[in-house]
N, C-alpha and C. Protein backbone atom coordinates (compact mmCIF):
# COMPACT_ATOMS: atom_id res chain seq x y z
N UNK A 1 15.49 37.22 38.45
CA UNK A 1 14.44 36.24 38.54
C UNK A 1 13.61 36.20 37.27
N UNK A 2 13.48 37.48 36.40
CA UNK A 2 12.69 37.24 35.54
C UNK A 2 13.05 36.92 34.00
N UNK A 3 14.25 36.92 34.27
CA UNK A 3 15.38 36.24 32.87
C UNK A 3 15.76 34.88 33.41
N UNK A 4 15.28 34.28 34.54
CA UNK A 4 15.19 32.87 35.08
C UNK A 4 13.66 32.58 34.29
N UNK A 5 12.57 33.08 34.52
CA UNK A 5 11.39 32.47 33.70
C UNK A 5 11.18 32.51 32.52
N UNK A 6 12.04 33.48 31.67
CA UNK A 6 12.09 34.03 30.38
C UNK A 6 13.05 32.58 29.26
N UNK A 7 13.65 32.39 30.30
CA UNK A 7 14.81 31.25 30.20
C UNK A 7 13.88 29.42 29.90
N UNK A 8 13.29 29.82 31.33
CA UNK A 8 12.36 28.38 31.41
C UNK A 8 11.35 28.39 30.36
N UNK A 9 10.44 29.31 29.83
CA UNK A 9 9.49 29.58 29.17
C UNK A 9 10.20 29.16 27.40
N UNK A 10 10.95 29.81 26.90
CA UNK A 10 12.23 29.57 26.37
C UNK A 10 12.24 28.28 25.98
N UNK A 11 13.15 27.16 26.99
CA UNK A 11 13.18 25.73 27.02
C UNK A 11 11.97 25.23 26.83
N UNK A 12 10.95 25.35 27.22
CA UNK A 12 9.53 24.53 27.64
C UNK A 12 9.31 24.96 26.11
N UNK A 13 9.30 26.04 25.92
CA UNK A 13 8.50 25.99 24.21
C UNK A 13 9.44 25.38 23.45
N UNK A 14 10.54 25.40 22.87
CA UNK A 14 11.39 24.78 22.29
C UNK A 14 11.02 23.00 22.69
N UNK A 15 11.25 22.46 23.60
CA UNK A 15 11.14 21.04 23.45
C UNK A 15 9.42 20.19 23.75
N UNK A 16 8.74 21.12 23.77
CA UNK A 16 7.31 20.81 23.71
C UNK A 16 6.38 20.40 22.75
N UNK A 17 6.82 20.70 21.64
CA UNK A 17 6.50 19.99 20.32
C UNK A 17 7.23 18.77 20.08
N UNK A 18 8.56 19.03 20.35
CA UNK A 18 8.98 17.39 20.06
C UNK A 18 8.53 16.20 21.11
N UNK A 19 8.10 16.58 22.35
CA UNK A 19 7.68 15.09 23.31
C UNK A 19 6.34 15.59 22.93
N UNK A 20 5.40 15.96 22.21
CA UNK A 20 4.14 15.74 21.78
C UNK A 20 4.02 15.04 20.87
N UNK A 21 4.87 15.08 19.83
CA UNK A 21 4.56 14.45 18.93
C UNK A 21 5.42 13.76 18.43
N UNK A 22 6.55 12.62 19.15
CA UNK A 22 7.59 11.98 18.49
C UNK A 22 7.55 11.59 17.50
N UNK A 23 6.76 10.67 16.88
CA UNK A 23 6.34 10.60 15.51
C UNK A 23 6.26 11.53 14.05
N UNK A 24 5.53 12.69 14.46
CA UNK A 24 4.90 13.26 14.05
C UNK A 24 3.70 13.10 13.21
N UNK A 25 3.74 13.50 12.00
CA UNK A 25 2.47 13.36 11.09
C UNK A 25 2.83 12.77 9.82
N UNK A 26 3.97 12.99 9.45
CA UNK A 26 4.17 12.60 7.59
C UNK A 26 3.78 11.70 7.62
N UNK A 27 3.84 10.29 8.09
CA UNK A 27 3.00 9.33 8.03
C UNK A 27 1.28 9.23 7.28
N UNK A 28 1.08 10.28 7.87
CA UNK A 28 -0.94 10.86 7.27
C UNK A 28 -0.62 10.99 5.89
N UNK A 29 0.47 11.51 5.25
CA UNK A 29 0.43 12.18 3.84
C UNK A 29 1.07 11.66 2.94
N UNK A 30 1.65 10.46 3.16
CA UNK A 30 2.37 9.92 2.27
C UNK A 30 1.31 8.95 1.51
N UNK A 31 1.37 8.76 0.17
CA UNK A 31 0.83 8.53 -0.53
C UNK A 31 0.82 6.58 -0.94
N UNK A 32 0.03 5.63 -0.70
CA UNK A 32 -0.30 4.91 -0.99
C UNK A 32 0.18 4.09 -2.09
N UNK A 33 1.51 2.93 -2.05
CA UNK A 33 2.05 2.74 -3.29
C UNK A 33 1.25 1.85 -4.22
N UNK A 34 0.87 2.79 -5.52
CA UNK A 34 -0.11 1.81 -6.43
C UNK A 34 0.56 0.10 -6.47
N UNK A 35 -0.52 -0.91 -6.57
CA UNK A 35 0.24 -1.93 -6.57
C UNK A 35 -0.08 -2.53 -7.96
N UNK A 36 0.69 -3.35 -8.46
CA UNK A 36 0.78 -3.99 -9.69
C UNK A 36 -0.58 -4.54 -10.39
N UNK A 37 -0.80 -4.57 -11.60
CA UNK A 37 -2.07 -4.36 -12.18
C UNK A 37 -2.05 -6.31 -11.97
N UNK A 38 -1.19 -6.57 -12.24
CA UNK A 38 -0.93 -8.16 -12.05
C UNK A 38 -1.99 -8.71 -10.72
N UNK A 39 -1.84 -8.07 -9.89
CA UNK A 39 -2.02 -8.27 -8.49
C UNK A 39 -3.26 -7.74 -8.47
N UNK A 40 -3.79 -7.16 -8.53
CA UNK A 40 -5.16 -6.28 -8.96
C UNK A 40 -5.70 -7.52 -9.67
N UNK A 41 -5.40 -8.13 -10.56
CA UNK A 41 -6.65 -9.17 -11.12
C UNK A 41 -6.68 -10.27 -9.99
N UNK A 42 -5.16 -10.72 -9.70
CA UNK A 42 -5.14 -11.71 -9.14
C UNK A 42 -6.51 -11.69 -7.75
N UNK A 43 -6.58 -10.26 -7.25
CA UNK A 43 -7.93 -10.26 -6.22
C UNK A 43 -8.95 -10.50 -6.90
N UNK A 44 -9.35 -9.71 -8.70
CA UNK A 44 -10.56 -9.85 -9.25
C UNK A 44 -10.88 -11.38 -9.03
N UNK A 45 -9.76 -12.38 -9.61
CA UNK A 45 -10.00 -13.77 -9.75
C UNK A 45 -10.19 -14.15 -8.36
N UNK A 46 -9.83 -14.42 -7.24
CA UNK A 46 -10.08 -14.39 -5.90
C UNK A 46 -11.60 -14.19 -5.91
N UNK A 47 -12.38 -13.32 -6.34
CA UNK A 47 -13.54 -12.49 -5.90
C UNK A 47 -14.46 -13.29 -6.90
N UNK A 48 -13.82 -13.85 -8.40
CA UNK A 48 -14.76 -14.40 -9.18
C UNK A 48 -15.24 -15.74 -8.52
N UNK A 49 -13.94 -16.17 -7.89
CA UNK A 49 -14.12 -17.50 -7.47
C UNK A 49 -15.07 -17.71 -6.05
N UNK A 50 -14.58 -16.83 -5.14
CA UNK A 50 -15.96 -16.55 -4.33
C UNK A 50 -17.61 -16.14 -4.40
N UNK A 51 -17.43 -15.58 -5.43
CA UNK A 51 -18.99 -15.24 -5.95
C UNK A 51 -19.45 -16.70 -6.90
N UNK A 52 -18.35 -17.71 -6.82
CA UNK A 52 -18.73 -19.32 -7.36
C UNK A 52 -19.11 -18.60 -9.27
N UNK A 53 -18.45 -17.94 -9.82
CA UNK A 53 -18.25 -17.75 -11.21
C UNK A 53 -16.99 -18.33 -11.75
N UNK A 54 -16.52 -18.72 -10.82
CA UNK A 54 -14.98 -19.66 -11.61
C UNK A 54 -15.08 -20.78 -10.25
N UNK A 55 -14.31 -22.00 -11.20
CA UNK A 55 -14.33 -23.20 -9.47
C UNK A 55 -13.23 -22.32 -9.09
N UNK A 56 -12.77 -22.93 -7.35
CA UNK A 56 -12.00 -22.61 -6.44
C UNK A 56 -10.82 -22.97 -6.93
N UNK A 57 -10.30 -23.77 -7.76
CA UNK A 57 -9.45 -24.43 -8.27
C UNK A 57 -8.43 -22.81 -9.10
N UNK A 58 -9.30 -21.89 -9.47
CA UNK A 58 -8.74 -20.65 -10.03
C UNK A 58 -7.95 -19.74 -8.78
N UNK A 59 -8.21 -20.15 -7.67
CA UNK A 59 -7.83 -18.70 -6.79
C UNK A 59 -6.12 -19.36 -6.62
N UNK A 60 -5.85 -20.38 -6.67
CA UNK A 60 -4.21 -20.84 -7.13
C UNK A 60 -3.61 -20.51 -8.20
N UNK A 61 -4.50 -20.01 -9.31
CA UNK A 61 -3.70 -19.79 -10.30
C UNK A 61 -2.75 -18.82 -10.23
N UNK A 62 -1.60 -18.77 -10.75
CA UNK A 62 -0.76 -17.58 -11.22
C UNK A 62 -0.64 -16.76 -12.62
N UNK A 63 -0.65 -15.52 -12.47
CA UNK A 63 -0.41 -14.54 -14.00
C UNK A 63 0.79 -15.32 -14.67
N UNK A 64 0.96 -15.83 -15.79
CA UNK A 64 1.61 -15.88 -16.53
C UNK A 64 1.84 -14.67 -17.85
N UNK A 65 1.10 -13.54 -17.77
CA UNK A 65 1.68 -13.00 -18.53
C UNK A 65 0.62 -11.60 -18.53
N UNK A 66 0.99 -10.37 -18.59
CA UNK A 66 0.52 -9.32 -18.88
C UNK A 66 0.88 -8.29 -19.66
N UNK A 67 0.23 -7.65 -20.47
CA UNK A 67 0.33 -6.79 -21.61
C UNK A 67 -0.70 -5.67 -21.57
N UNK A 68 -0.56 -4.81 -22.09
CA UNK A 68 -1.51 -3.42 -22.32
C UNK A 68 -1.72 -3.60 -23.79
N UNK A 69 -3.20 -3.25 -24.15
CA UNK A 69 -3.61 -3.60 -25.60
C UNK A 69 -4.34 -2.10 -25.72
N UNK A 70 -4.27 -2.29 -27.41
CA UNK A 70 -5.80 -0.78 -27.06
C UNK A 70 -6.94 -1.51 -27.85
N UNK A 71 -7.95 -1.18 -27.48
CA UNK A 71 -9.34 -1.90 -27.93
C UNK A 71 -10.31 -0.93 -28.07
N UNK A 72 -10.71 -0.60 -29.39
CA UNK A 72 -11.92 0.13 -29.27
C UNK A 72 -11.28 1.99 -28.73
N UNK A 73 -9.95 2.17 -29.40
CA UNK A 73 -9.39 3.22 -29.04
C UNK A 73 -9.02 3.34 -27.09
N UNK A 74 -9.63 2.42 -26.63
CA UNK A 74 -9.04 2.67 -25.50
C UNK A 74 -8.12 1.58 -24.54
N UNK A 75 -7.24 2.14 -23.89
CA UNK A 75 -6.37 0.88 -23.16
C UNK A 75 -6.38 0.47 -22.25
N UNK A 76 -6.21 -0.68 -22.01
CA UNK A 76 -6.67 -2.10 -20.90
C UNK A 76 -5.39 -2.77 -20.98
N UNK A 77 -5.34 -3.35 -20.07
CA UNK A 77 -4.63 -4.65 -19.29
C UNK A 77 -5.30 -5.83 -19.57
N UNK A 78 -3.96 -7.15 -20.31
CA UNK A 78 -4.91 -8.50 -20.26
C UNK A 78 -4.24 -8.89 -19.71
N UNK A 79 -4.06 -9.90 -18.31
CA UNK A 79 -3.51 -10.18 -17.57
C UNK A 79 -4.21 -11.88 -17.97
N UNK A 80 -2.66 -12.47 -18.00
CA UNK A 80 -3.08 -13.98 -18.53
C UNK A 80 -3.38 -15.05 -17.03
N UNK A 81 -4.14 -16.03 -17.10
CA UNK A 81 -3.87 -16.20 -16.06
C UNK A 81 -4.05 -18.43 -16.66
N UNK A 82 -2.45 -19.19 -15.69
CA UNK A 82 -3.20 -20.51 -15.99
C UNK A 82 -3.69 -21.34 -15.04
N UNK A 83 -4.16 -22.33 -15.52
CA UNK A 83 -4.95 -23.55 -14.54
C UNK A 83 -4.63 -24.71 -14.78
N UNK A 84 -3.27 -25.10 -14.52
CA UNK A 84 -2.91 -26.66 -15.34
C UNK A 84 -3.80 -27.75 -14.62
N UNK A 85 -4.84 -27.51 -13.63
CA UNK A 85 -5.54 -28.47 -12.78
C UNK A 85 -6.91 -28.29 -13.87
N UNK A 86 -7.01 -27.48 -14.48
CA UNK A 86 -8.52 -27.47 -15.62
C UNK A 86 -8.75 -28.54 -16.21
N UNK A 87 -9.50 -28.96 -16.21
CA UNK A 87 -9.25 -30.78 -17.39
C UNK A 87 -9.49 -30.21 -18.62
N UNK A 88 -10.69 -29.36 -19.10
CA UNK A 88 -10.30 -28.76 -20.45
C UNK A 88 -9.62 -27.60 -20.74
N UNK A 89 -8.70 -28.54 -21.79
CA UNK A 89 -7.61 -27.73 -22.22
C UNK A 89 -8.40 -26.08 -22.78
N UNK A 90 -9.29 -25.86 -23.29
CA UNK A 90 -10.05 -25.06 -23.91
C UNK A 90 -10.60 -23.78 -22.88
N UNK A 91 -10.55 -24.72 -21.13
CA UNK A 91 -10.69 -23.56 -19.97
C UNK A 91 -9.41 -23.02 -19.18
N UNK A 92 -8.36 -23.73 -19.39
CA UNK A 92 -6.94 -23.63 -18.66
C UNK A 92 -6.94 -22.14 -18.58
N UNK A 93 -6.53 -21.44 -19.93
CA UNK A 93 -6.23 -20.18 -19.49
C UNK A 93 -7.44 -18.93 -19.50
N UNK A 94 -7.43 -18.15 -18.58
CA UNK A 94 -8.33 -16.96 -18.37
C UNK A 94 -7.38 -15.75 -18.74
N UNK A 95 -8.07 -14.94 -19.50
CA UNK A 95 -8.03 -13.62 -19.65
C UNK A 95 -8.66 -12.47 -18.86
N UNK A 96 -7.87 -11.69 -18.02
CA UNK A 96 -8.51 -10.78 -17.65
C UNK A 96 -8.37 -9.24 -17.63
N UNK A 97 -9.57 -8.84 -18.27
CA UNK A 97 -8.80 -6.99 -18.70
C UNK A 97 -9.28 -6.25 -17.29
N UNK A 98 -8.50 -5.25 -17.49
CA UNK A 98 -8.30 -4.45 -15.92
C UNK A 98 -8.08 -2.86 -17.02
N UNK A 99 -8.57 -2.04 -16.47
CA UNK A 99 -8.62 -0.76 -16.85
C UNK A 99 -7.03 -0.72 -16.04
N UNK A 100 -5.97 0.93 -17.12
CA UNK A 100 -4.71 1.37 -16.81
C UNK A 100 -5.21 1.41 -15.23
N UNK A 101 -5.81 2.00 -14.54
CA UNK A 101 -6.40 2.43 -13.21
C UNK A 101 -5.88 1.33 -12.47
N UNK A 102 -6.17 0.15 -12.97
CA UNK A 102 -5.91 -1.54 -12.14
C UNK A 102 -7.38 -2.25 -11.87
N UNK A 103 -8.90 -1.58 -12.57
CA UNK A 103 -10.36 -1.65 -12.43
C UNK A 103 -10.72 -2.93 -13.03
N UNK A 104 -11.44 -3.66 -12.34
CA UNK A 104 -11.56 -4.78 -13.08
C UNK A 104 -12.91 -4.45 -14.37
N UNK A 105 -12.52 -5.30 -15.53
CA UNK A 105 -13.29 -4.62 -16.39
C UNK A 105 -14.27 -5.94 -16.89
N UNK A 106 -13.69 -7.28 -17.31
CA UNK A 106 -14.33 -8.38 -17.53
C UNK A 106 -13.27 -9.46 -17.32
N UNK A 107 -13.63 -10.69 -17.13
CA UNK A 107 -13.05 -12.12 -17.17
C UNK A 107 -13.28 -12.98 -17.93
N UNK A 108 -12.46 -13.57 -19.32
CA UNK A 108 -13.16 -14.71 -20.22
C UNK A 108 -12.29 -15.39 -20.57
N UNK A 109 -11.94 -17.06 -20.94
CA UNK A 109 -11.52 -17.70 -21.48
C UNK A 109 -10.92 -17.70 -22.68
N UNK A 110 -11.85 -17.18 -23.72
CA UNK A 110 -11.41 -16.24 -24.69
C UNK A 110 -11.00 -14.62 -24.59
N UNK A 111 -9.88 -14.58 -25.44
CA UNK A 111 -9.39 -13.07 -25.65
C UNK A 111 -10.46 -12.33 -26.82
N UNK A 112 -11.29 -11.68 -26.31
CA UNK A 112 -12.58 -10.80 -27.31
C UNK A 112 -11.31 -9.55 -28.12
């Protein structure tokens, strides 16, 4: 009888962790995939245009082009961005630098 409970005790611990926690946990620890610095402005511009610092006409735009520069010894992201709906040709395209991080750093028409 007591190599019958030794037995059950046995089973019950063995499959008691797995119907607790089918899942488990790795899920908690896996790490967050950085997303594209591209995509990172594209929210800055989103956010300029809501705070009414660019018309609405900008949150359609698409990156046409991004590059890493160094400025002032340190390196940034200019992420190009156009507006073929701009009537001046002189506002069409925005520049926007983003720290390596993906941080928005400034937004201008001109490349400083």
């Amino acid at each position: 009888m007591r190599s019958f409970f030794l037995a059950l005790a046995a089973i019950a611990t063995v499959s008691t962790p797995a119907l607790a926690h089918p899942d488990g946990h790795d899920n908690q620890f896996r790490a967050a995939e950085p997303r594209p610095v591209p995509e990172l402005a594209q929210d800055a511009v989103v956010k300029l245009v809501a705070k009414a610092k660019l018309p609405a006409s900008w949150s359609k735009a698409k990156a046409i082009k991004s590059v890493v520069r160094t400025k002032n010894g340190a390196q940034q992201w200019v992420v190009t961005f156009q507006n073929k709906s701009e009537r001046r040709a002189n506002k069409r395209l925005l520049y926007v630098l983003m720290t390596p991080a993906g941080e928005f750093i400034s937004a201008n028409h001109r490349l400083t």
